[in-house]
N, C-alpha and C. Protein backbone atom coordinates (compact mmCIF):
# COMPACT_ATOMS: atom_id res chain seq x y z
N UNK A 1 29.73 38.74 37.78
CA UNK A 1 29.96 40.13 38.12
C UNK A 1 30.11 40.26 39.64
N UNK A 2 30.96 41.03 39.66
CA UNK A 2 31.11 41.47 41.18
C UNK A 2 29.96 41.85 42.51
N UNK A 3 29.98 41.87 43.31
CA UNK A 3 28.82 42.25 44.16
C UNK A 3 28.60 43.50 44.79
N UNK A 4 30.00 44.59 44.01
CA UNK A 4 30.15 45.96 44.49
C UNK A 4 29.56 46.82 43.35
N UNK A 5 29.27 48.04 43.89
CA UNK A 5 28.82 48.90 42.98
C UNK A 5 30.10 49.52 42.14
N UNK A 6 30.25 49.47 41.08
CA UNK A 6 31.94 49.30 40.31
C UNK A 6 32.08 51.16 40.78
N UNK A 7 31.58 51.81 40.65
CA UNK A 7 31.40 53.82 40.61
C UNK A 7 31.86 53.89 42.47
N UNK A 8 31.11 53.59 42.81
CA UNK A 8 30.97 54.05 44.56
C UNK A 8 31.58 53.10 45.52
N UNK A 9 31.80 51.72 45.07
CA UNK A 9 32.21 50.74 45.95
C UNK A 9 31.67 50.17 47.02
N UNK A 10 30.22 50.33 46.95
CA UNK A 10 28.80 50.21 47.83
C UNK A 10 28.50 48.73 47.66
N UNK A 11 27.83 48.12 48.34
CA UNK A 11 26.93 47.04 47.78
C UNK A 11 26.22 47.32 46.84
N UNK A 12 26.04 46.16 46.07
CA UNK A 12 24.54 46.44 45.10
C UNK A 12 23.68 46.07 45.39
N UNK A 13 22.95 46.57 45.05
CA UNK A 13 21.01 46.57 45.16
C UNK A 13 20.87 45.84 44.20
N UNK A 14 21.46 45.40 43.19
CA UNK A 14 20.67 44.34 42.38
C UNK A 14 19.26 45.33 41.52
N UNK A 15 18.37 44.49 41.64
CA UNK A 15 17.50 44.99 40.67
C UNK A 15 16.83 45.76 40.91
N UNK A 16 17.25 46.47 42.18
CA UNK A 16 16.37 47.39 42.45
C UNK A 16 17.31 49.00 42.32
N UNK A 17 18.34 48.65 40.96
CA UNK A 17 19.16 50.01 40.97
C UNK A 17 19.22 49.50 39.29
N UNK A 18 18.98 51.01 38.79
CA UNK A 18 18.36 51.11 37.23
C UNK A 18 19.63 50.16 36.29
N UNK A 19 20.95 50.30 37.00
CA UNK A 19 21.35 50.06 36.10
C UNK A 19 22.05 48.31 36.02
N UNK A 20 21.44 47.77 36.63
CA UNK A 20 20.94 46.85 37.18
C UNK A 20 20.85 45.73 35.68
N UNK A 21 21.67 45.50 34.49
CA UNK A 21 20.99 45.01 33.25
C UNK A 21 21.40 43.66 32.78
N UNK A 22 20.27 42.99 32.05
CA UNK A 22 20.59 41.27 31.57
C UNK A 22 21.16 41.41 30.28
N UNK A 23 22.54 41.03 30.59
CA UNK A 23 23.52 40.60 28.96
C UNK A 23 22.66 39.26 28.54
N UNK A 24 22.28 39.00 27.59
CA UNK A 24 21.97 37.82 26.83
C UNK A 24 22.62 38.35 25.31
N UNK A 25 23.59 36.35 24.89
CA UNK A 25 23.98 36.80 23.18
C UNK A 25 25.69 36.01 23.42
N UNK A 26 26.09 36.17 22.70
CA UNK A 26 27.60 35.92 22.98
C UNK A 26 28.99 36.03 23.65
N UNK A 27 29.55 35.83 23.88
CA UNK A 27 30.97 36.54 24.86
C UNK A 27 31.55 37.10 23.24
N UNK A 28 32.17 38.15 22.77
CA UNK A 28 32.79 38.56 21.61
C UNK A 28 34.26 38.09 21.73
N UNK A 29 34.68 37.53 22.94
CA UNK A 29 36.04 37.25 22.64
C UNK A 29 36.34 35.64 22.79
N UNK A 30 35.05 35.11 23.68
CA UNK A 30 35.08 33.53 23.78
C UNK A 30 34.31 32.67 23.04
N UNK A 31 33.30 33.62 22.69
CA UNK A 31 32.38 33.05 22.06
C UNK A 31 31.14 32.25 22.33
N UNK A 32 31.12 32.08 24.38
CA UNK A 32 30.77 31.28 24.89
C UNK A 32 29.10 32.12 25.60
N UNK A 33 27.83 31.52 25.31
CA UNK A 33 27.16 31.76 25.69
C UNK A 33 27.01 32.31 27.09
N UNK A 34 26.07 33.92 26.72
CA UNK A 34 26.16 34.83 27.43
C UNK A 34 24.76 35.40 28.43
N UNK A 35 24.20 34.89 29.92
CA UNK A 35 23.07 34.91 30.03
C UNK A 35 22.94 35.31 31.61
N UNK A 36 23.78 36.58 31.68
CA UNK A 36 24.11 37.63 32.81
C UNK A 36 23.47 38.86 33.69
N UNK A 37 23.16 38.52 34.84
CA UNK A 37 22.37 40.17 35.38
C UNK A 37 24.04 40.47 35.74
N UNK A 38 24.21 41.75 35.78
CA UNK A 38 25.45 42.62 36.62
C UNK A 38 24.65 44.08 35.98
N UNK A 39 25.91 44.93 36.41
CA UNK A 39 25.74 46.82 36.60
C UNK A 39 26.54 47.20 34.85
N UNK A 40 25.59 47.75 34.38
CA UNK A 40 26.01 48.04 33.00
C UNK A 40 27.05 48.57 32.98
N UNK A 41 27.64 49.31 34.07
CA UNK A 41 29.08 49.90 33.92
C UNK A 41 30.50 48.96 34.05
N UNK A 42 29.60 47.89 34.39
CA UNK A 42 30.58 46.65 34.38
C UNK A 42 30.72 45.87 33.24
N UNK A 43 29.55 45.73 32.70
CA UNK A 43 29.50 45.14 31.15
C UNK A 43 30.06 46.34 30.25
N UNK A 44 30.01 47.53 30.20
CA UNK A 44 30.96 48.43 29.32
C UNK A 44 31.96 47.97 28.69
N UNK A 45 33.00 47.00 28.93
CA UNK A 45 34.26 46.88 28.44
C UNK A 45 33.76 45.23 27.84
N UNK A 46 33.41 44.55 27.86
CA UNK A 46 32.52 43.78 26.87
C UNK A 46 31.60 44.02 25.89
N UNK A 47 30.46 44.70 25.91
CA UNK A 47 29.89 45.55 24.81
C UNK A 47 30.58 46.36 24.20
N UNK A 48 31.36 47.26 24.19
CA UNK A 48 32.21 47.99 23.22
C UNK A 48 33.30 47.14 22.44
N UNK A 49 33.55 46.03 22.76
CA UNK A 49 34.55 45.36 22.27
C UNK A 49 33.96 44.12 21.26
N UNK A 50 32.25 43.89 21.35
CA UNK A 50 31.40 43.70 20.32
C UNK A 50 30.73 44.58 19.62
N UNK A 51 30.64 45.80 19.88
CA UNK A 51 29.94 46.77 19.53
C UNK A 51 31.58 47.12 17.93
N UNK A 52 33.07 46.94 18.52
CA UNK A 52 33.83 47.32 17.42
C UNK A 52 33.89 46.32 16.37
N UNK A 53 33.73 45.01 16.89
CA UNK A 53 33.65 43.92 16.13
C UNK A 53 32.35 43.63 15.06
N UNK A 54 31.44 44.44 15.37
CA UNK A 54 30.70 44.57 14.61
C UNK A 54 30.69 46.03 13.62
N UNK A 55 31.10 46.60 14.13
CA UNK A 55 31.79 47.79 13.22
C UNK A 55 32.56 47.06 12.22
N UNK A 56 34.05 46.40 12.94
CA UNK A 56 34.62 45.90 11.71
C UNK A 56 33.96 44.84 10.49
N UNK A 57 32.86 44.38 10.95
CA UNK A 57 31.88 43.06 9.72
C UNK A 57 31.38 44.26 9.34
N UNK A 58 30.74 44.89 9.55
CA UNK A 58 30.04 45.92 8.73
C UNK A 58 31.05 46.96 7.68
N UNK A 59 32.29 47.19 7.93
CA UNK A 59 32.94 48.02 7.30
C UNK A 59 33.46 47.16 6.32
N UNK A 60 33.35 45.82 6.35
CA UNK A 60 33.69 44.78 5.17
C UNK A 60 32.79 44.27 4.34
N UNK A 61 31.73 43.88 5.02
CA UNK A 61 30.22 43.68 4.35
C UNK A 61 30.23 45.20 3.15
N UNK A 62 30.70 46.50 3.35
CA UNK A 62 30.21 47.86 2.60
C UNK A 62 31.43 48.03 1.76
N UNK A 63 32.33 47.06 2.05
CA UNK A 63 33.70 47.03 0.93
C UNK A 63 33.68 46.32 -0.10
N UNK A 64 33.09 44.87 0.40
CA UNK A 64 32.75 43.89 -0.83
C UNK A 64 31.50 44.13 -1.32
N UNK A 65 30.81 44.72 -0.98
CA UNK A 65 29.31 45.66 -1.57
C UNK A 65 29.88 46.24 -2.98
N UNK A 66 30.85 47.39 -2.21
CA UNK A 66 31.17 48.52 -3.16
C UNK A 66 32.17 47.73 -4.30
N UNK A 67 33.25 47.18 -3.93
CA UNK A 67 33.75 46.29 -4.98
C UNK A 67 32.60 45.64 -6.18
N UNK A 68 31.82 44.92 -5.42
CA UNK A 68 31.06 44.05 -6.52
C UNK A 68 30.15 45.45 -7.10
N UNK A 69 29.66 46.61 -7.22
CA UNK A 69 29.09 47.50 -7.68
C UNK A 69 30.25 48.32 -8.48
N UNK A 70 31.61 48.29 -8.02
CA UNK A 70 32.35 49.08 -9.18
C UNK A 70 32.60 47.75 -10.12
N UNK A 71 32.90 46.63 -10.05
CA UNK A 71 32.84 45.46 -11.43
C UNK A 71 31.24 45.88 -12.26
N UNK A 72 30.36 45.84 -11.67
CA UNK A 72 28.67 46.14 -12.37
C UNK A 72 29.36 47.09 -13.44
N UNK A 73 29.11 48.40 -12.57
CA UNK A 73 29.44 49.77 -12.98
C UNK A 73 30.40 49.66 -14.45
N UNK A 74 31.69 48.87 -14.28
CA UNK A 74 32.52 48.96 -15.13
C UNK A 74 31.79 48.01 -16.44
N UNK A 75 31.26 46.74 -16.40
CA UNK A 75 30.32 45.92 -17.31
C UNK A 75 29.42 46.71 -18.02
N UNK A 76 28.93 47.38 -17.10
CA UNK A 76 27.66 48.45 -17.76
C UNK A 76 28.06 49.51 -18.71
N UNK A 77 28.85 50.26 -18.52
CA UNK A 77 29.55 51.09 -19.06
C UNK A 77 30.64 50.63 -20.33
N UNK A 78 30.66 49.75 -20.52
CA UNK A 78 31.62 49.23 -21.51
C UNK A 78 30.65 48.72 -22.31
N UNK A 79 29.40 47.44 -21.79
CA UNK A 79 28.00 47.68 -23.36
C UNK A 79 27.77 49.13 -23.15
N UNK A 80 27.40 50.23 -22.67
CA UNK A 80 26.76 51.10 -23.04
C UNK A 80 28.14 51.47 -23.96
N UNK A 81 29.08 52.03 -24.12
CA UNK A 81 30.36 52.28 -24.91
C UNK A 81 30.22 51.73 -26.27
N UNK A 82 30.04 50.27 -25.78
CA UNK A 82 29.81 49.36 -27.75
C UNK A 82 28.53 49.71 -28.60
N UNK A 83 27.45 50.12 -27.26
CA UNK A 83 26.17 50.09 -27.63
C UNK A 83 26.16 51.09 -28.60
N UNK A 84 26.97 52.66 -28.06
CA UNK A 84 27.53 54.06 -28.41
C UNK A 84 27.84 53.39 -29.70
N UNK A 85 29.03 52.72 -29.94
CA UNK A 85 30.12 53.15 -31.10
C UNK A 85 29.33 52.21 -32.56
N UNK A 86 28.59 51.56 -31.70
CA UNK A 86 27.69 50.55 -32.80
C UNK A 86 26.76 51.15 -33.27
N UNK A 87 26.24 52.26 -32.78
CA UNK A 87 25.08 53.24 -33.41
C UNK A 87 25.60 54.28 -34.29
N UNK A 88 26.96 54.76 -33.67
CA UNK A 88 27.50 56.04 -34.42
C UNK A 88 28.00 55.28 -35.63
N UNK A 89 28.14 53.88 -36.15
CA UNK A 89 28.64 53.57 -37.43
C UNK A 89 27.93 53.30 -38.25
């Protein structure tokens, strides 16, 4: 990270300015271990771009959820149907 304040174009103070924060975890686009002090307004455009990537696993993880619960749904409903037509005879 740079050594300017990214907002004001000041020096940084480092850790003695709040926003001052340690990335630890992955790079989302390299993949390459991540173990960073810089100014959170600088990490912004890295965290949101894992923050969507994890949106998108999660919006797939709740698709193949719901898939495998409408196959259940449909199994269930077809014995309960035989279960039906086998009693009414």
């Amino acid at each position: 990270m740079a050594n300017k304040w990214p907002l004001l174009k000041k020096a940084c103070i480092e850790h003695d300015c709040q926003w001052y924060t340690n990335v630890m975890g992955k790079h989302p686009q390299t993949e390459e271990t991540v173990n960073n002090w810089g100014c959170a307004v600088e990490w912004l455009p890295v965290l949101l771009i894992e923050n969507a990537q994890q949106a998108r696993q999660t919006g797939a993880s709740i698709d193949s959820f719901r898939n495998e619960m409408v196959k259940d749904n449909q199994k269930q409903l077809e014995v309960y149907t035989q279960r039906l037509q086998h009693e009414s005879d």
